[in-house]
C-alpha atoms as a PDB file:
ATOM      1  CA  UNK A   1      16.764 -21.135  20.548  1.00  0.00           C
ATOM      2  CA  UNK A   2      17.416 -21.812  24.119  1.00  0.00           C
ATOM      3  CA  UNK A   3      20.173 -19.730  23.879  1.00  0.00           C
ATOM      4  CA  UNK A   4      18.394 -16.858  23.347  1.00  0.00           C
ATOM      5  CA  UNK A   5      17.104 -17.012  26.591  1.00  0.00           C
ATOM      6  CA  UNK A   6      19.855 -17.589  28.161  1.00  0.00           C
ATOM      7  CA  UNK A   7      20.414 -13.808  26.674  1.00  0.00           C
ATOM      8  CA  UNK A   8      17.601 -12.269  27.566  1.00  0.00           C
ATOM      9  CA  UNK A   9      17.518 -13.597  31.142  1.00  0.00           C
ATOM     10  CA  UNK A  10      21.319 -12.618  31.821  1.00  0.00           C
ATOM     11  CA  UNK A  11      20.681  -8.893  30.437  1.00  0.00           C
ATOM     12  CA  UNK A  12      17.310  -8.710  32.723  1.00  0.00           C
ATOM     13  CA  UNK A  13      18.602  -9.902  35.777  1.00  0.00           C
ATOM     14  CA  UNK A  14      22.071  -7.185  35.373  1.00  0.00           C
ATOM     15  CA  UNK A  15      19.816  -4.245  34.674  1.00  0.00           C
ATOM     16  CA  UNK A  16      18.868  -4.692  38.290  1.00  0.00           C
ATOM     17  CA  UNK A  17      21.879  -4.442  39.758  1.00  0.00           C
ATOM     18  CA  UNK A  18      23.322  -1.402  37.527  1.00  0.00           C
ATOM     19  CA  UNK A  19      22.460   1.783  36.715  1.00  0.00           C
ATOM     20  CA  UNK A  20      21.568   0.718  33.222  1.00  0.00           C
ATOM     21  CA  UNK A  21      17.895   0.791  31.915  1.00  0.00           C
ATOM     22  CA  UNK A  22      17.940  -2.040  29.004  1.00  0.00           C
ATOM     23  CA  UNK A  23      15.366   0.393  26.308  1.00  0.00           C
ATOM     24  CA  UNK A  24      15.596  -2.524  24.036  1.00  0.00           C
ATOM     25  CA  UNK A  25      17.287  -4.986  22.575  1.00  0.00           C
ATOM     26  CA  UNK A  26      16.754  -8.499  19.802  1.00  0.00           C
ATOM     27  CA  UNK A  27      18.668 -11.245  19.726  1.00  0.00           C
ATOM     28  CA  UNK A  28      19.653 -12.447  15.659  1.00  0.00           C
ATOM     29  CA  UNK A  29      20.653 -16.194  14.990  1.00  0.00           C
ATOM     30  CA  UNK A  30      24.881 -15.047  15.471  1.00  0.00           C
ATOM     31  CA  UNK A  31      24.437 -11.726  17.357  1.00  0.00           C
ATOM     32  CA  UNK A  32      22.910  -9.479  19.514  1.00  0.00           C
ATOM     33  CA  UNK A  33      21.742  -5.777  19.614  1.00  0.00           C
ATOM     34  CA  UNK A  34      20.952  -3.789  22.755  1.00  0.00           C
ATOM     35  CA  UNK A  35      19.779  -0.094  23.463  1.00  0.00           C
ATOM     36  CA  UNK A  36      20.506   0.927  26.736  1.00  0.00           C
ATOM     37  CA  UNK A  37      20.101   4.197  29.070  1.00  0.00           C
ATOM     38  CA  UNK A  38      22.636   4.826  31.323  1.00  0.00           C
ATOM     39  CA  UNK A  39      20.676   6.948  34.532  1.00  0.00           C
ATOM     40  CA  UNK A  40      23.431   8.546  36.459  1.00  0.00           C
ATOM     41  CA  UNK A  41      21.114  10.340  38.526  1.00  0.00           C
ATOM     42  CA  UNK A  42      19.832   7.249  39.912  1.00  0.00           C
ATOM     43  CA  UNK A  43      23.415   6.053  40.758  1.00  0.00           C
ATOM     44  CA  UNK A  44      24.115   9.106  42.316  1.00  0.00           C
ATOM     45  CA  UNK A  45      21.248   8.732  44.311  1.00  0.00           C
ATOM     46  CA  UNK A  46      22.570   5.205  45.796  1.00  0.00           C
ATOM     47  CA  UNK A  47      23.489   5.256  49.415  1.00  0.00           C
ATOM     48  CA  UNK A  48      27.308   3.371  50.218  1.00  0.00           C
ATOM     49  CA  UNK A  49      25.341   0.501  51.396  1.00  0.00           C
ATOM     50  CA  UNK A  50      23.155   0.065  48.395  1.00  0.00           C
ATOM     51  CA  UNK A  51      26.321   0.417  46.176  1.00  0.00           C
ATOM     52  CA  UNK A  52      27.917  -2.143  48.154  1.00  0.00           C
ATOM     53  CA  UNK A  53      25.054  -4.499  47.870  1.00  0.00           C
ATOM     54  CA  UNK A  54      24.690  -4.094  44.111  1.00  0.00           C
ATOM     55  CA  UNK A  55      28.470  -4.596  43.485  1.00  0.00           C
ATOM     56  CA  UNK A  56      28.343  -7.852  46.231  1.00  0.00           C
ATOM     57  CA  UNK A  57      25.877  -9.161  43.950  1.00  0.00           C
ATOM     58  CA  UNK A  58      28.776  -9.106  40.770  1.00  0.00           C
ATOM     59  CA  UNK A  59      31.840  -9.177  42.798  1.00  0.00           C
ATOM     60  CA  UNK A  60      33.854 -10.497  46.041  1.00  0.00           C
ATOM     61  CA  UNK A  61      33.437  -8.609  49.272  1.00  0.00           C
ATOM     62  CA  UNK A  62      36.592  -6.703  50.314  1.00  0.00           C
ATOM     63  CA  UNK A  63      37.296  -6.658  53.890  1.00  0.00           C
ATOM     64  CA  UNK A  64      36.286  -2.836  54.884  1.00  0.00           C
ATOM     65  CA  UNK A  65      33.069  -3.513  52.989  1.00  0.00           C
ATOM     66  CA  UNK A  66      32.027  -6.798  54.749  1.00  0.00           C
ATOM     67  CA  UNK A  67      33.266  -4.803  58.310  1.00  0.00           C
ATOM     68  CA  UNK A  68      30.779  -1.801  57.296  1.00  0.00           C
ATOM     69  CA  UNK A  69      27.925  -4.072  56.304  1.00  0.00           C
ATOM     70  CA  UNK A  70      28.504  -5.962  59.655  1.00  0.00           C
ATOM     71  CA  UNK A  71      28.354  -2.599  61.271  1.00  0.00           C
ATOM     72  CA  UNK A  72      32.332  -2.638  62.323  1.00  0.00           C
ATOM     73  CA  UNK A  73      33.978   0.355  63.199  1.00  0.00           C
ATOM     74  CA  UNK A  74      36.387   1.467  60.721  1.00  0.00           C
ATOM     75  CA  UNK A  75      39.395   3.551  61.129  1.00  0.00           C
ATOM     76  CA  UNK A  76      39.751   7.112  59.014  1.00  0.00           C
ATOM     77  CA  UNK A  77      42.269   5.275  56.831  1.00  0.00           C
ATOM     78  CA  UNK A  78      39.962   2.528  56.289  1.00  0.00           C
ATOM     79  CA  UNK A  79      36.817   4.270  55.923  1.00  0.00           C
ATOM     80  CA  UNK A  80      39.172   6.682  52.994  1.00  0.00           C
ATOM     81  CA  UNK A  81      39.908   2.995  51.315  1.00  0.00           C
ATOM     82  CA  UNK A  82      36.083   2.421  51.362  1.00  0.00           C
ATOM     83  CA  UNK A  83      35.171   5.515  50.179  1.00  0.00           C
ATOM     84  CA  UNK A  84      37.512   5.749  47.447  1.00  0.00           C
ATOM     85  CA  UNK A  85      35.973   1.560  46.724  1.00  0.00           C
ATOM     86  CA  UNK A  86      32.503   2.964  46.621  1.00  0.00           C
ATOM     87  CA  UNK A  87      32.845   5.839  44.016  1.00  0.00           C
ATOM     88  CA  UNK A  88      34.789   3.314  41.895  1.00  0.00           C
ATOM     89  CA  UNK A  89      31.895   0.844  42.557  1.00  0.00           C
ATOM     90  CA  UNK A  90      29.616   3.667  41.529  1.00  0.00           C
ATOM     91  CA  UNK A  91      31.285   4.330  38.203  1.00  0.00           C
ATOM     92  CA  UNK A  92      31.919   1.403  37.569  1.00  0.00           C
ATOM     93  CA  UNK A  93      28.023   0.100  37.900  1.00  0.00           C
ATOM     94  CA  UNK A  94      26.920   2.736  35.502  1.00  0.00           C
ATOM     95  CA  UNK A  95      29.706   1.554  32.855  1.00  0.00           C
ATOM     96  CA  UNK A  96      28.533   0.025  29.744  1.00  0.00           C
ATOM     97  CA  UNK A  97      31.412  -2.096  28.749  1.00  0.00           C
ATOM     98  CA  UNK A  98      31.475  -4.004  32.163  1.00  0.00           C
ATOM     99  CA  UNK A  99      27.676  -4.349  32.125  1.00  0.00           C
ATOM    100  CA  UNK A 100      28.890  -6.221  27.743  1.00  0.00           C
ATOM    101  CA  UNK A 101      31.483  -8.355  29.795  1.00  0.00           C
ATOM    102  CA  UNK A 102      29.596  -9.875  32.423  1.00  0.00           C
ATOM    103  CA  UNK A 103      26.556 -10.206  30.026  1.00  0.00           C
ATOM    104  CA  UNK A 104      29.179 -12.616  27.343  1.00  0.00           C
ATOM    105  CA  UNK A 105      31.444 -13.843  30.093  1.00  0.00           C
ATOM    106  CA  UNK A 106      28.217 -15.731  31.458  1.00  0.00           C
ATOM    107  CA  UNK A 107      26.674 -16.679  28.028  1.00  0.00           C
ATOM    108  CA  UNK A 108      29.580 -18.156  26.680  1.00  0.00           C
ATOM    109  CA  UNK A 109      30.299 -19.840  30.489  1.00  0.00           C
ATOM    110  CA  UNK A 110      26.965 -21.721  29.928  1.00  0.00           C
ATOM    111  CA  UNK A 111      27.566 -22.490  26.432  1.00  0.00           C
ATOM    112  CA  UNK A 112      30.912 -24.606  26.890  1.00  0.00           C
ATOM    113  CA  UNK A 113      29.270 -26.160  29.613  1.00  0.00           C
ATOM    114  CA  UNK A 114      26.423 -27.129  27.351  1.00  0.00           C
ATOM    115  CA  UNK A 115      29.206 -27.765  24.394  1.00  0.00           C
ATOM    116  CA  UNK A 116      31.312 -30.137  26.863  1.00  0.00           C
END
Protein backbone atom coordinates (compact mmCIF):
# COMPACT_ATOMS: atom_id res chain seq x y z
CA UNK A 1 0.00 0.00 0.00
CA UNK A 2 2.92 2.18 0.63
CA UNK A 3 3.81 1.73 -2.69
CA UNK A 4 1.12 3.40 -3.99
CA UNK A 5 2.31 6.41 -2.68
CA UNK A 6 5.38 6.16 -3.63
CA UNK A 7 3.33 6.49 -7.17
CA UNK A 8 1.36 9.11 -6.61
CA UNK A 9 4.04 11.31 -5.03
CA UNK A 10 6.64 10.62 -7.96
CA UNK A 11 3.87 11.52 -10.74
CA UNK A 12 2.92 14.85 -8.59
CA UNK A 13 6.15 16.12 -7.99
CA UNK A 14 7.17 15.52 -12.26
CA UNK A 15 4.04 17.30 -13.36
CA UNK A 16 5.80 20.32 -11.96
CA UNK A 17 8.65 20.25 -13.74
CA UNK A 18 7.04 19.27 -17.31
CA UNK A 19 4.68 20.47 -19.45
CA UNK A 20 2.35 17.66 -18.54
CA UNK A 21 -0.98 18.29 -16.60
CA UNK A 22 -1.61 14.73 -14.77
CA UNK A 23 -6.00 14.87 -15.54
CA UNK A 24 -6.08 11.68 -13.66
CA UNK A 25 -4.85 8.69 -12.89
CA UNK A 26 -5.51 5.17 -10.15
CA UNK A 27 -3.17 3.03 -9.11
CA UNK A 28 -4.53 -1.11 -9.27
CA UNK A 29 -2.76 -3.77 -6.97
CA UNK A 30 -0.06 -4.72 -10.32
CA UNK A 31 -0.52 -1.56 -12.45
CA UNK A 32 -1.13 1.81 -13.04
CA UNK A 33 -3.33 4.08 -15.29
CA UNK A 34 -2.73 7.77 -15.99
CA UNK A 35 -4.56 10.51 -18.14
CA UNK A 36 -2.46 13.19 -18.94
CA UNK A 37 -2.60 16.67 -21.00
CA UNK A 38 0.26 17.59 -22.69
CA UNK A 39 0.06 21.90 -22.80
CA UNK A 40 2.48 22.92 -25.44
CA UNK A 41 1.47 26.35 -25.22
CA UNK A 42 2.69 26.58 -21.82
CA UNK A 43 6.12 25.13 -22.87
CA UNK A 44 6.33 27.42 -25.51
CA UNK A 45 5.77 30.05 -23.25
CA UNK A 46 8.99 29.02 -21.02
CA UNK A 47 11.82 31.45 -21.12
CA UNK A 48 15.66 29.54 -21.77
CA UNK A 49 16.20 30.01 -18.17
CA UNK A 50 13.04 28.44 -16.93
CA UNK A 51 13.68 25.50 -19.38
CA UNK A 52 17.01 25.17 -18.02
CA UNK A 53 15.83 25.13 -14.49
CA UNK A 54 13.10 22.56 -15.10
CA UNK A 55 15.48 20.19 -17.01
CA UNK A 56 18.39 20.89 -13.98
CA UNK A 57 15.83 19.61 -11.79
CA UNK A 58 15.82 15.90 -13.97
CA UNK A 59 19.17 16.10 -15.45
CA UNK A 60 23.07 17.13 -15.15
CA UNK A 61 24.02 20.68 -15.98
CA UNK A 62 26.04 20.97 -19.22
CA UNK A 63 28.71 23.46 -19.19
CA UNK A 64 27.11 26.41 -21.51
CA UNK A 65 24.03 26.04 -19.32
CA UNK A 66 25.72 26.37 -15.86
CA UNK A 67 27.96 29.50 -17.70
CA UNK A 68 24.45 31.16 -18.76
CA UNK A 69 22.81 30.61 -15.40
CA UNK A 70 26.02 32.10 -13.79
CA UNK A 71 25.57 34.95 -16.16
CA UNK A 72 28.94 34.00 -18.34
CA UNK A 73 29.40 35.32 -21.57
CA UNK A 74 29.06 32.85 -24.21
CA UNK A 75 30.52 32.80 -27.59
CA UNK A 76 28.03 32.62 -30.92
CA UNK A 77 29.13 28.99 -31.24
CA UNK A 78 28.33 28.33 -27.76
CA UNK A 79 25.27 30.22 -27.34
CA UNK A 80 24.10 28.01 -31.04
CA UNK A 81 25.03 24.71 -28.76
CA UNK A 82 22.70 26.16 -26.04
CA UNK A 83 20.11 27.05 -28.12
CA UNK A 84 19.92 24.01 -30.06
CA UNK A 85 20.11 22.22 -25.91
CA UNK A 86 17.13 24.29 -24.99
CA UNK A 87 14.61 23.43 -27.83
CA UNK A 88 15.62 19.79 -27.25
CA UNK A 89 15.06 20.44 -23.49
CA UNK A 90 11.75 21.93 -24.53
CA UNK A 91 10.57 18.92 -26.49
CA UNK A 92 11.77 16.82 -24.61
CA UNK A 93 9.86 18.19 -21.23
CA UNK A 94 6.58 18.01 -23.00
CA UNK A 95 7.30 14.20 -24.06
CA UNK A 96 5.20 11.60 -22.56
CA UNK A 97 7.39 8.61 -22.71
CA UNK A 98 10.30 10.36 -20.77
CA UNK A 99 7.84 11.84 -18.26
CA UNK A 100 6.70 7.05 -18.07
CA UNK A 101 10.58 6.54 -17.63
CA UNK A 102 11.53 8.72 -14.95
CA UNK A 103 8.12 8.04 -13.21
CA UNK A 104 9.21 3.71 -13.20
CA UNK A 105 12.93 4.29 -13.20
CA UNK A 106 12.34 5.91 -9.61
CA UNK A 107 9.56 3.49 -8.40
CA UNK A 108 11.28 0.50 -9.12
CA UNK A 109 14.79 2.38 -7.69
CA UNK A 110 12.94 2.55 -4.30
CA UNK A 111 11.50 -0.78 -4.51
CA UNK A 112 14.89 -2.85 -4.74
CA UNK A 113 16.08 -0.73 -2.17
CA UNK A 114 13.14 -1.68 -0.02
CA UNK A 115 13.46 -5.48 -1.55
CA UNK A 116 17.36 -5.56 -0.58
Amino acid sequence: MHRRRWIEDKRLDLATVFAIDLCAYTVMHNHYLVVLFIDKSRADNWCALLVMERWHQLFSVTVYSQGYIQGELLTAAEQANLDRSIALWRERLMNISLFMRIINEGIVHMANQEDD
